[in-house]
Structures are given as structure tokens and as C-alpha cells.
Protein backbone atom coordinates (compact mmCIF):
# COMPACT_ATOMS: atom_id res chain seq x y z
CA UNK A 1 0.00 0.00 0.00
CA UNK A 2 0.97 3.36 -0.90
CA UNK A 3 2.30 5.57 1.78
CA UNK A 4 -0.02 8.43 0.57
CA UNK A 5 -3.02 6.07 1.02
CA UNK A 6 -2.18 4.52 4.81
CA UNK A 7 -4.66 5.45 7.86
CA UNK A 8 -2.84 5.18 11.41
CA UNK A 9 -5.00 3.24 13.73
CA UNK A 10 -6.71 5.34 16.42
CA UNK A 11 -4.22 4.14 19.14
CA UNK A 12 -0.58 4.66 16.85
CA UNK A 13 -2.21 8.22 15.84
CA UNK A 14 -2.40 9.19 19.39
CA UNK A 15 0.89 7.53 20.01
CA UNK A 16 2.69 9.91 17.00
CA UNK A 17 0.32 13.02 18.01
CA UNK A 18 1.97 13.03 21.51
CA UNK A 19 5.27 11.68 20.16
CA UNK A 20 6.83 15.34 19.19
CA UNK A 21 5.59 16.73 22.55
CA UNK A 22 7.68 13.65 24.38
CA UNK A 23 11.07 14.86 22.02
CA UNK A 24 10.67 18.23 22.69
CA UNK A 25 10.33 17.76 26.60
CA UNK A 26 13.29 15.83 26.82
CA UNK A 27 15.12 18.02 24.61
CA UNK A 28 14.68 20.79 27.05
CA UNK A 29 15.41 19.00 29.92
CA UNK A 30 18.55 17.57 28.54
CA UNK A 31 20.04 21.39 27.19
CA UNK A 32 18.14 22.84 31.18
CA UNK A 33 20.74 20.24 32.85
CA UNK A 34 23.63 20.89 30.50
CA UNK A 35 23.56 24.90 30.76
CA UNK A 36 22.80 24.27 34.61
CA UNK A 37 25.77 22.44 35.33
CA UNK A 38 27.80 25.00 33.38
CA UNK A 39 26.13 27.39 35.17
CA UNK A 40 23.81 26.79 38.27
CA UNK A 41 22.59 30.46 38.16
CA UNK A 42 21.62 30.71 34.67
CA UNK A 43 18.48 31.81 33.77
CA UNK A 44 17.50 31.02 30.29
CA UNK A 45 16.85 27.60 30.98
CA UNK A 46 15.50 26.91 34.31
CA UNK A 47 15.13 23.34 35.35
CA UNK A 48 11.40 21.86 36.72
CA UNK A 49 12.00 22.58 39.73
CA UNK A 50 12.49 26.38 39.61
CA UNK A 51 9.43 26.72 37.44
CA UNK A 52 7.20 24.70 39.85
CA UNK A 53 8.71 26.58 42.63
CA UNK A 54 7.79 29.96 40.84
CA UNK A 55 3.99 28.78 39.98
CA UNK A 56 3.04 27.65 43.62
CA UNK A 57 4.41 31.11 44.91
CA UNK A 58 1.83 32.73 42.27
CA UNK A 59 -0.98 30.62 42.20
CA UNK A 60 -1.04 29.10 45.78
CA UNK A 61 0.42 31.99 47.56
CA UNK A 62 -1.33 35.46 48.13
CA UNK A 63 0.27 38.59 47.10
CA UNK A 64 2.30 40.57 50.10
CA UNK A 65 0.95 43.46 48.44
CA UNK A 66 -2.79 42.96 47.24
CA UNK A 67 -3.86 39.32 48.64
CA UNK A 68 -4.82 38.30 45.55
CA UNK A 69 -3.80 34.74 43.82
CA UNK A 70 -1.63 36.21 41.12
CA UNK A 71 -1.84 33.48 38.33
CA UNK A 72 -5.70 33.07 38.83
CA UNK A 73 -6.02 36.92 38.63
CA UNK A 74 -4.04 36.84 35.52
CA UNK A 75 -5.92 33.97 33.68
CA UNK A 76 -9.68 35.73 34.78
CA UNK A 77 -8.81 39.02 33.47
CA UNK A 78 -7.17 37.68 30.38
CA UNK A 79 -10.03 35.25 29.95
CA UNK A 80 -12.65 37.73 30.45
CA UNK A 81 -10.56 40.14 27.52
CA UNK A 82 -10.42 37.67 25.17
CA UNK A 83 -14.29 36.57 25.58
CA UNK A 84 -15.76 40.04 25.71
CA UNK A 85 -13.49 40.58 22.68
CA UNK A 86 -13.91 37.44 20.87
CA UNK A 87 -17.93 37.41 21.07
CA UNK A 88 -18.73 40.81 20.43
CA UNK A 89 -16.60 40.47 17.14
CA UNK A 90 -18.09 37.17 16.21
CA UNK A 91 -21.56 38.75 16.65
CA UNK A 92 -20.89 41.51 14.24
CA UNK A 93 -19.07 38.99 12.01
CA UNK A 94 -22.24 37.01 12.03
CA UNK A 95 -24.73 39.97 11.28
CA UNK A 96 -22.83 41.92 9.25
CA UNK A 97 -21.47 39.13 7.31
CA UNK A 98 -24.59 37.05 6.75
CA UNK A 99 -26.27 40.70 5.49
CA UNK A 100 -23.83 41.59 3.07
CA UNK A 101 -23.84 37.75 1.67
CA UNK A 102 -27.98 37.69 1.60
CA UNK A 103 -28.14 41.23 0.33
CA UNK A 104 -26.34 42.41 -2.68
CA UNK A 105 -27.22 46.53 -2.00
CA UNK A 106 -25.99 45.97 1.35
CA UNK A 107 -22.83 44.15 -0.23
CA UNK A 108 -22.46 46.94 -2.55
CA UNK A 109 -22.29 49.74 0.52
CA UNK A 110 -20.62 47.89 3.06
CA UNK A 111 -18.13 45.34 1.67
CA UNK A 112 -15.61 47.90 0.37
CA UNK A 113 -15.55 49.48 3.80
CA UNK A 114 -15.05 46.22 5.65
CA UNK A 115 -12.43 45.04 3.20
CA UNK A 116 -10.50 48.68 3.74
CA UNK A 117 -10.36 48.02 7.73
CA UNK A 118 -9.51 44.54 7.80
CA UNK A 119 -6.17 46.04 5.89
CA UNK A 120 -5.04 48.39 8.37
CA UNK A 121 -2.99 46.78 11.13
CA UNK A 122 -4.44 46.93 14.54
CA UNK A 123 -0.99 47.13 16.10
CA UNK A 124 -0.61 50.49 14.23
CA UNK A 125 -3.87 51.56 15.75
CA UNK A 126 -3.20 50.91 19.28
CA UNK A 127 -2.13 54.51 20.45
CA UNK A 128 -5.11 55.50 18.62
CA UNK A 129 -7.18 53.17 20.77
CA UNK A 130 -5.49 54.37 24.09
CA UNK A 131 -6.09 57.98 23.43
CA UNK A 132 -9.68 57.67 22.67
CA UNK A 133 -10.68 54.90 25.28
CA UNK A 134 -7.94 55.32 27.64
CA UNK A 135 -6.35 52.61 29.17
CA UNK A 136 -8.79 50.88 30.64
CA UNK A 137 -10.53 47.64 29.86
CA UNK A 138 -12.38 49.30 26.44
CA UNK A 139 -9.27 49.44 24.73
CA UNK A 140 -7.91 46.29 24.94
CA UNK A 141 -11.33 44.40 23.95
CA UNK A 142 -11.31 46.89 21.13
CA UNK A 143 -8.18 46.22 19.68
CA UNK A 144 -9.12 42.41 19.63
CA UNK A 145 -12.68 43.11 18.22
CA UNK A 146 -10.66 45.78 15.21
CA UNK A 147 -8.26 42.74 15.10
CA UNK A 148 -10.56 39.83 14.10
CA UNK A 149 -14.23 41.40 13.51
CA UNK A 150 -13.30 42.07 10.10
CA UNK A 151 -11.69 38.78 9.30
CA UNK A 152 -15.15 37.21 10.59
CA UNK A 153 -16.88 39.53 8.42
CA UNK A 154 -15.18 38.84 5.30
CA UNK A 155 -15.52 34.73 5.90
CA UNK A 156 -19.14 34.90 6.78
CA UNK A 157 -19.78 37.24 3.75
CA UNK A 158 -18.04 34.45 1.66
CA UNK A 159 -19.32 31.49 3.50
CA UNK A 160 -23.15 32.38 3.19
CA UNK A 161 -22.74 33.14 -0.88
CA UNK A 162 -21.53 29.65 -0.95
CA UNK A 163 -24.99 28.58 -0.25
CA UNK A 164 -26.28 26.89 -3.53
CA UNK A 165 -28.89 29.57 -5.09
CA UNK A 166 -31.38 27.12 -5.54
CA UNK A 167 -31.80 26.64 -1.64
CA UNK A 168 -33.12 30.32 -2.12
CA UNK A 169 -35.01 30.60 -5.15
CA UNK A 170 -37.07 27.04 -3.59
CA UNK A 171 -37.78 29.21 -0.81
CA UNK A 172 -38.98 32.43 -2.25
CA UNK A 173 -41.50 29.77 -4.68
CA UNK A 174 -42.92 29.21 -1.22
CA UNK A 175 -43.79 33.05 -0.77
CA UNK A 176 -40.80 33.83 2.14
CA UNK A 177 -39.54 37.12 1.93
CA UNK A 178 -35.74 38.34 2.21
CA UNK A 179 -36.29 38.43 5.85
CA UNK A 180 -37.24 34.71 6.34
CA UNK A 181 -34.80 33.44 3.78
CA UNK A 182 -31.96 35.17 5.51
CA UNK A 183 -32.88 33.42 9.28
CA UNK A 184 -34.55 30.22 8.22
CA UNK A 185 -32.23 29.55 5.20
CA UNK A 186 -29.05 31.35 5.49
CA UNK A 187 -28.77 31.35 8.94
CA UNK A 188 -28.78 28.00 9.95
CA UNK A 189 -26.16 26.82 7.72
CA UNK A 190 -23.90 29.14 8.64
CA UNK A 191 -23.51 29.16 12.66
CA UNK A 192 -21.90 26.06 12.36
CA UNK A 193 -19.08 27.67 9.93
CA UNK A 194 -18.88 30.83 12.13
CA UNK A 195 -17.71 28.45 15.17
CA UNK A 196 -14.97 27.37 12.71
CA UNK A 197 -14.52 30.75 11.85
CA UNK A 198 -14.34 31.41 15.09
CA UNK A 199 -11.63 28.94 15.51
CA UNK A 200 -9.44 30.36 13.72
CA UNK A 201 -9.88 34.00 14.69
CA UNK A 202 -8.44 32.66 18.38
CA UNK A 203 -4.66 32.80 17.57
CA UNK A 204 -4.83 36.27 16.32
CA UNK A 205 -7.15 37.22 19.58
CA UNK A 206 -4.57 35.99 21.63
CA UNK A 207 -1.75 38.14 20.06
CA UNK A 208 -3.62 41.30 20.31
CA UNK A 209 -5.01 40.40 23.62
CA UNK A 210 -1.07 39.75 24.93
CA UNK A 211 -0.14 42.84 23.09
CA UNK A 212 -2.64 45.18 24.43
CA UNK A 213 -1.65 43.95 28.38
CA UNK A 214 1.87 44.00 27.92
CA UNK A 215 1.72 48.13 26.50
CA UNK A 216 -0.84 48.80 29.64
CA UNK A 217 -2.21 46.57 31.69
CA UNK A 218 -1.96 46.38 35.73
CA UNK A 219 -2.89 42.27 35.66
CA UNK A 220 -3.42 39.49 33.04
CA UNK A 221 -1.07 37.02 31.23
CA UNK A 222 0.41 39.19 29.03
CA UNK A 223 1.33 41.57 31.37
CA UNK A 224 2.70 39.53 33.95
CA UNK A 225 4.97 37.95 31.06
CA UNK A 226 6.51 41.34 30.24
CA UNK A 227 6.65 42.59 33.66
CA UNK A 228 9.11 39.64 34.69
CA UNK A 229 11.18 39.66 31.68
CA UNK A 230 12.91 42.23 33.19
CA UNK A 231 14.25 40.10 35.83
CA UNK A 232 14.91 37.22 32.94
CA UNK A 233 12.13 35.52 34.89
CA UNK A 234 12.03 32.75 32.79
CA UNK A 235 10.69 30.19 35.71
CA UNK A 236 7.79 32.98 35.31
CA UNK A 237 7.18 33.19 31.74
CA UNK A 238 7.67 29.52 30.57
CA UNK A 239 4.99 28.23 32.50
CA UNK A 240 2.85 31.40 31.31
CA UNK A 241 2.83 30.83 27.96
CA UNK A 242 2.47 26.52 28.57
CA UNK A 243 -0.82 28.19 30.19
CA UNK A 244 -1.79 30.12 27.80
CA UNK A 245 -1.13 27.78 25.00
CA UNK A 246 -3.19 24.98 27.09
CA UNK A 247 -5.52 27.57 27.39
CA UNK A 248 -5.99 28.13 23.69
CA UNK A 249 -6.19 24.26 23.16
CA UNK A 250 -8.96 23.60 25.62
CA UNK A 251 -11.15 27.03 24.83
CA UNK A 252 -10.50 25.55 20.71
CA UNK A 253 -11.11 22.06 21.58
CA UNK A 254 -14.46 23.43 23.54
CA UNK A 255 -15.91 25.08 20.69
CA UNK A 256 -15.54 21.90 18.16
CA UNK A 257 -17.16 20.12 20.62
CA UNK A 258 -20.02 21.95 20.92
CA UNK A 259 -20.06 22.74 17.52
CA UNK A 260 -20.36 18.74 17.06
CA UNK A 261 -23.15 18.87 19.46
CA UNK A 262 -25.56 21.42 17.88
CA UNK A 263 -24.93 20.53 14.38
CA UNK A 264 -23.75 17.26 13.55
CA UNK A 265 -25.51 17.56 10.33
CA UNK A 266 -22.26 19.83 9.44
CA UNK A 267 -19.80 17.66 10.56
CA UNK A 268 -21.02 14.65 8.68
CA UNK A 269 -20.76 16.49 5.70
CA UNK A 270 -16.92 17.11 6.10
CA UNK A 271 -16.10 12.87 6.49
């Protein structure tokens, strides 16, 4: 059998999934001992122990100066940033995209506009955003919702004129006006592809969410990572972003699943 046309078994794809994750531990464990017992106070590298030692003074310990549980504060304000930002811009990706698809005058007005602003780059923006909102919690869940609202846009937009045309012109034989076609048709078939869209839109949510707390920010992930790197805190900001990329697996893994859930008519399409 041809390479090209071989299936791993369930348990050997598992087995090579968590395979490069194995390599790369060991790999850092093996260069953390080396430059360790070159140098026992070197800080690029720190061994397990450091790291674990650095987390349970964060997360387990109060703060001397606030009382408050520095790692959890970090991951609730980040978490609340990134879903304020995340589902206010997939709810204008949804009705602003599914409008412009459904409606070619509204394409024709709006679609130029969108297309303009999903050029400009958000990081460019940013003093814009802290002059006009300050730097308070608006700015940072704008600069996500600049950063990925138009993206959402522009895939909805595509992903709803996708729909076959004669889906449509069956329904307007049965008398349904714009209205109805656009939230009995449309609509349906294209929540499930805004969860993917969704999906995708996380990666860049993180970056400007990191972005915005590391430039002004008094808690959350990001800032915490840029606050310590002045101290070469790696013990700090190694486990950080392990969280935060653990973070982006689960809240990614959570939306397929529920995306699985409430329309596994769409996913049994894809096989």
C-alpha cells in the first residue's frame, strides 16, 4: 500500500500526536541540565524545579501586596478580555457578514468598507485606541474586536454566498420574503461555519489580547509575562505561555465540541 493512502489506527495516531511533545520535553530537559551544570545560576533555561517553585508562589500563595492569587487573577482578566473581545466580534461577524452575503445593496455599501479596515494593522492603531478609550478595559477588547471582527466579516460574507442559489429561489416559490430566507435559510447553515470561523480567529485574539496587556495593563497574562522579563524571569514566563497555549487548546477544543453537538448535520458532511 501506498504511503499516501495509509490510515494510522486510532491508538498509533495518538501515540505519533503526543510523540513530538515527548522529544521536545526531553530536549529541554537535557540542554536545562547541560547549561545548569555549566552554570547553576543561569536563567534562560530553568530546570522543573524552579518553574514549579515559581507557579506555587503565584498561584497558591497570596500577594504581600494585594492578597490576591496572582496566576488566577491573571488567567480571569485575560479570559474575560479575550471573551468580551472574541464574542462581540463574532456577533458583528455574524450579522454583518450574513447581510452583506444575503443582500447584494448591502454588499455593494458595506463590503468595500469592511475590506478597507480589515487592511489596516491593529498594532498600528493601538495609540489610537489608548487615546480615545484610555487605558482601561475598552481598549484592549477593542483592539481584539478591530483585530478579528473584520476577518469574521469577510468569511461569513463568503461562506453564506456559498450557499447553492437554488436553496433560495425554492424558498422564495414558497412566498418567504428576504427576511425569512436570511434566518430560516441562510442562517442556519452558517452558525456552524462561524464556530470554525471562530476557531481560527483565536490565535490572532490571543496576540492582540497579549499585546494590548503587555503596552498597559496592571494584571493578566500578558502583562505579567513582560513585567518579569525584566528580571529574565524565565521560571515565570515559561509556564505562562504553557498556560496560555493549554488555554488556547482547551477554549479551541471546547468550541468543536459543541459545535459537534448542535450541528452534527455539518460535521457529517466534512467525512
Amino acid at each position: 500500500m501506498r504511503l499516501i493512502n495509509r490510515q494510522p489506527s486510532p491508538p498509533v495516531k495518538l501515540l505519533l500526536g503526543i510523540l513530538p511533545f515527548v522529544i521536545l520535553f526531553f530536549v529541554y530537559v537535557g540542554a536545562s541540565q547541560q547549561r545548569l551544570a555549566e552554570n547553576p545560576n543561569d536563567k534562560l533555561l530553568p530546570d522543573l524545579t524552579k518553574m514549579s517553585t515559581a507557579m506555587e508562589r503565584l498561584a497558591l500563595e497570596p500577594s504581600k501586596r494585594t492578597g490576591e492569587y496572582l496566576f488566577w487573577q491573571d488567567t480571569g482578566s485575560s479570559l474575560q478580555r479575550l471573551a468580551l473581545g472574541v464574542g462581540i466580534s463574532a456577533l458583528m461577524g455574524l450579522i454583518i457578514g450574513l447581510v452583506n452575503g444575503a443582500i447584494p445593496v448591502v454588499r455593494a455599501n458595506l463590503s468595500p468598507l469592511i475590506t478597507a479596515i480589515s487592511l489596516v494593522p491593529p498594532m498600528a492603531i493601538l495609540p489610537i485606541l489608548f487615546i480615545i478609550f484610555g487605558l482601561g478595559e475598552v481598549s484592549k477588547v477593542v483592539l481584539i474586536i478591530i483585530g478579528i471582527a473584520p476577518f469574521i466579516m469577510r468569511d461569513m460574507q463568503a461562506r453564506t454566498l456559498e450557499i447553492p442559489s437554488e436553496e433560495i429561489i425554492k424558498a422564495q416559490t414558497l412566498t418567504a420574503n428576504s427576511w425569512q430566507i436570511v434566518i430560516r435559510v441562510l442562517l442556519p447553515q452558517i452558525l456552524p461555519r462561524l464556530l470554525d470561523t471562530v476557531r481560527l480567529s483565536l490565535g490572532a485574539a490571543w496576540i492582540f489580547l497579549i499585546a494590548a496587556e503587555a503596552i498597559a495593563s496592571t494584571d493578566g497574562l500578558g502583562y505579567r509575562i513582560f513585567l518579569v522579563r525584566r528580571y529574565l524571569s524565565m521560571d515565570v514566563i515559561l509556564p505562562y505561555v504553557l498556560w496560555i497555549t493549554l488555554l488556547a487548546f482547551f477554549i479551541d477544543w471546547g468550541l468543536r465540541i459543541i459545535s459537534q453537538r448542535m450541528f452534527p448535520w455539518y460535521h457529517s458532511q466534512k467525512h
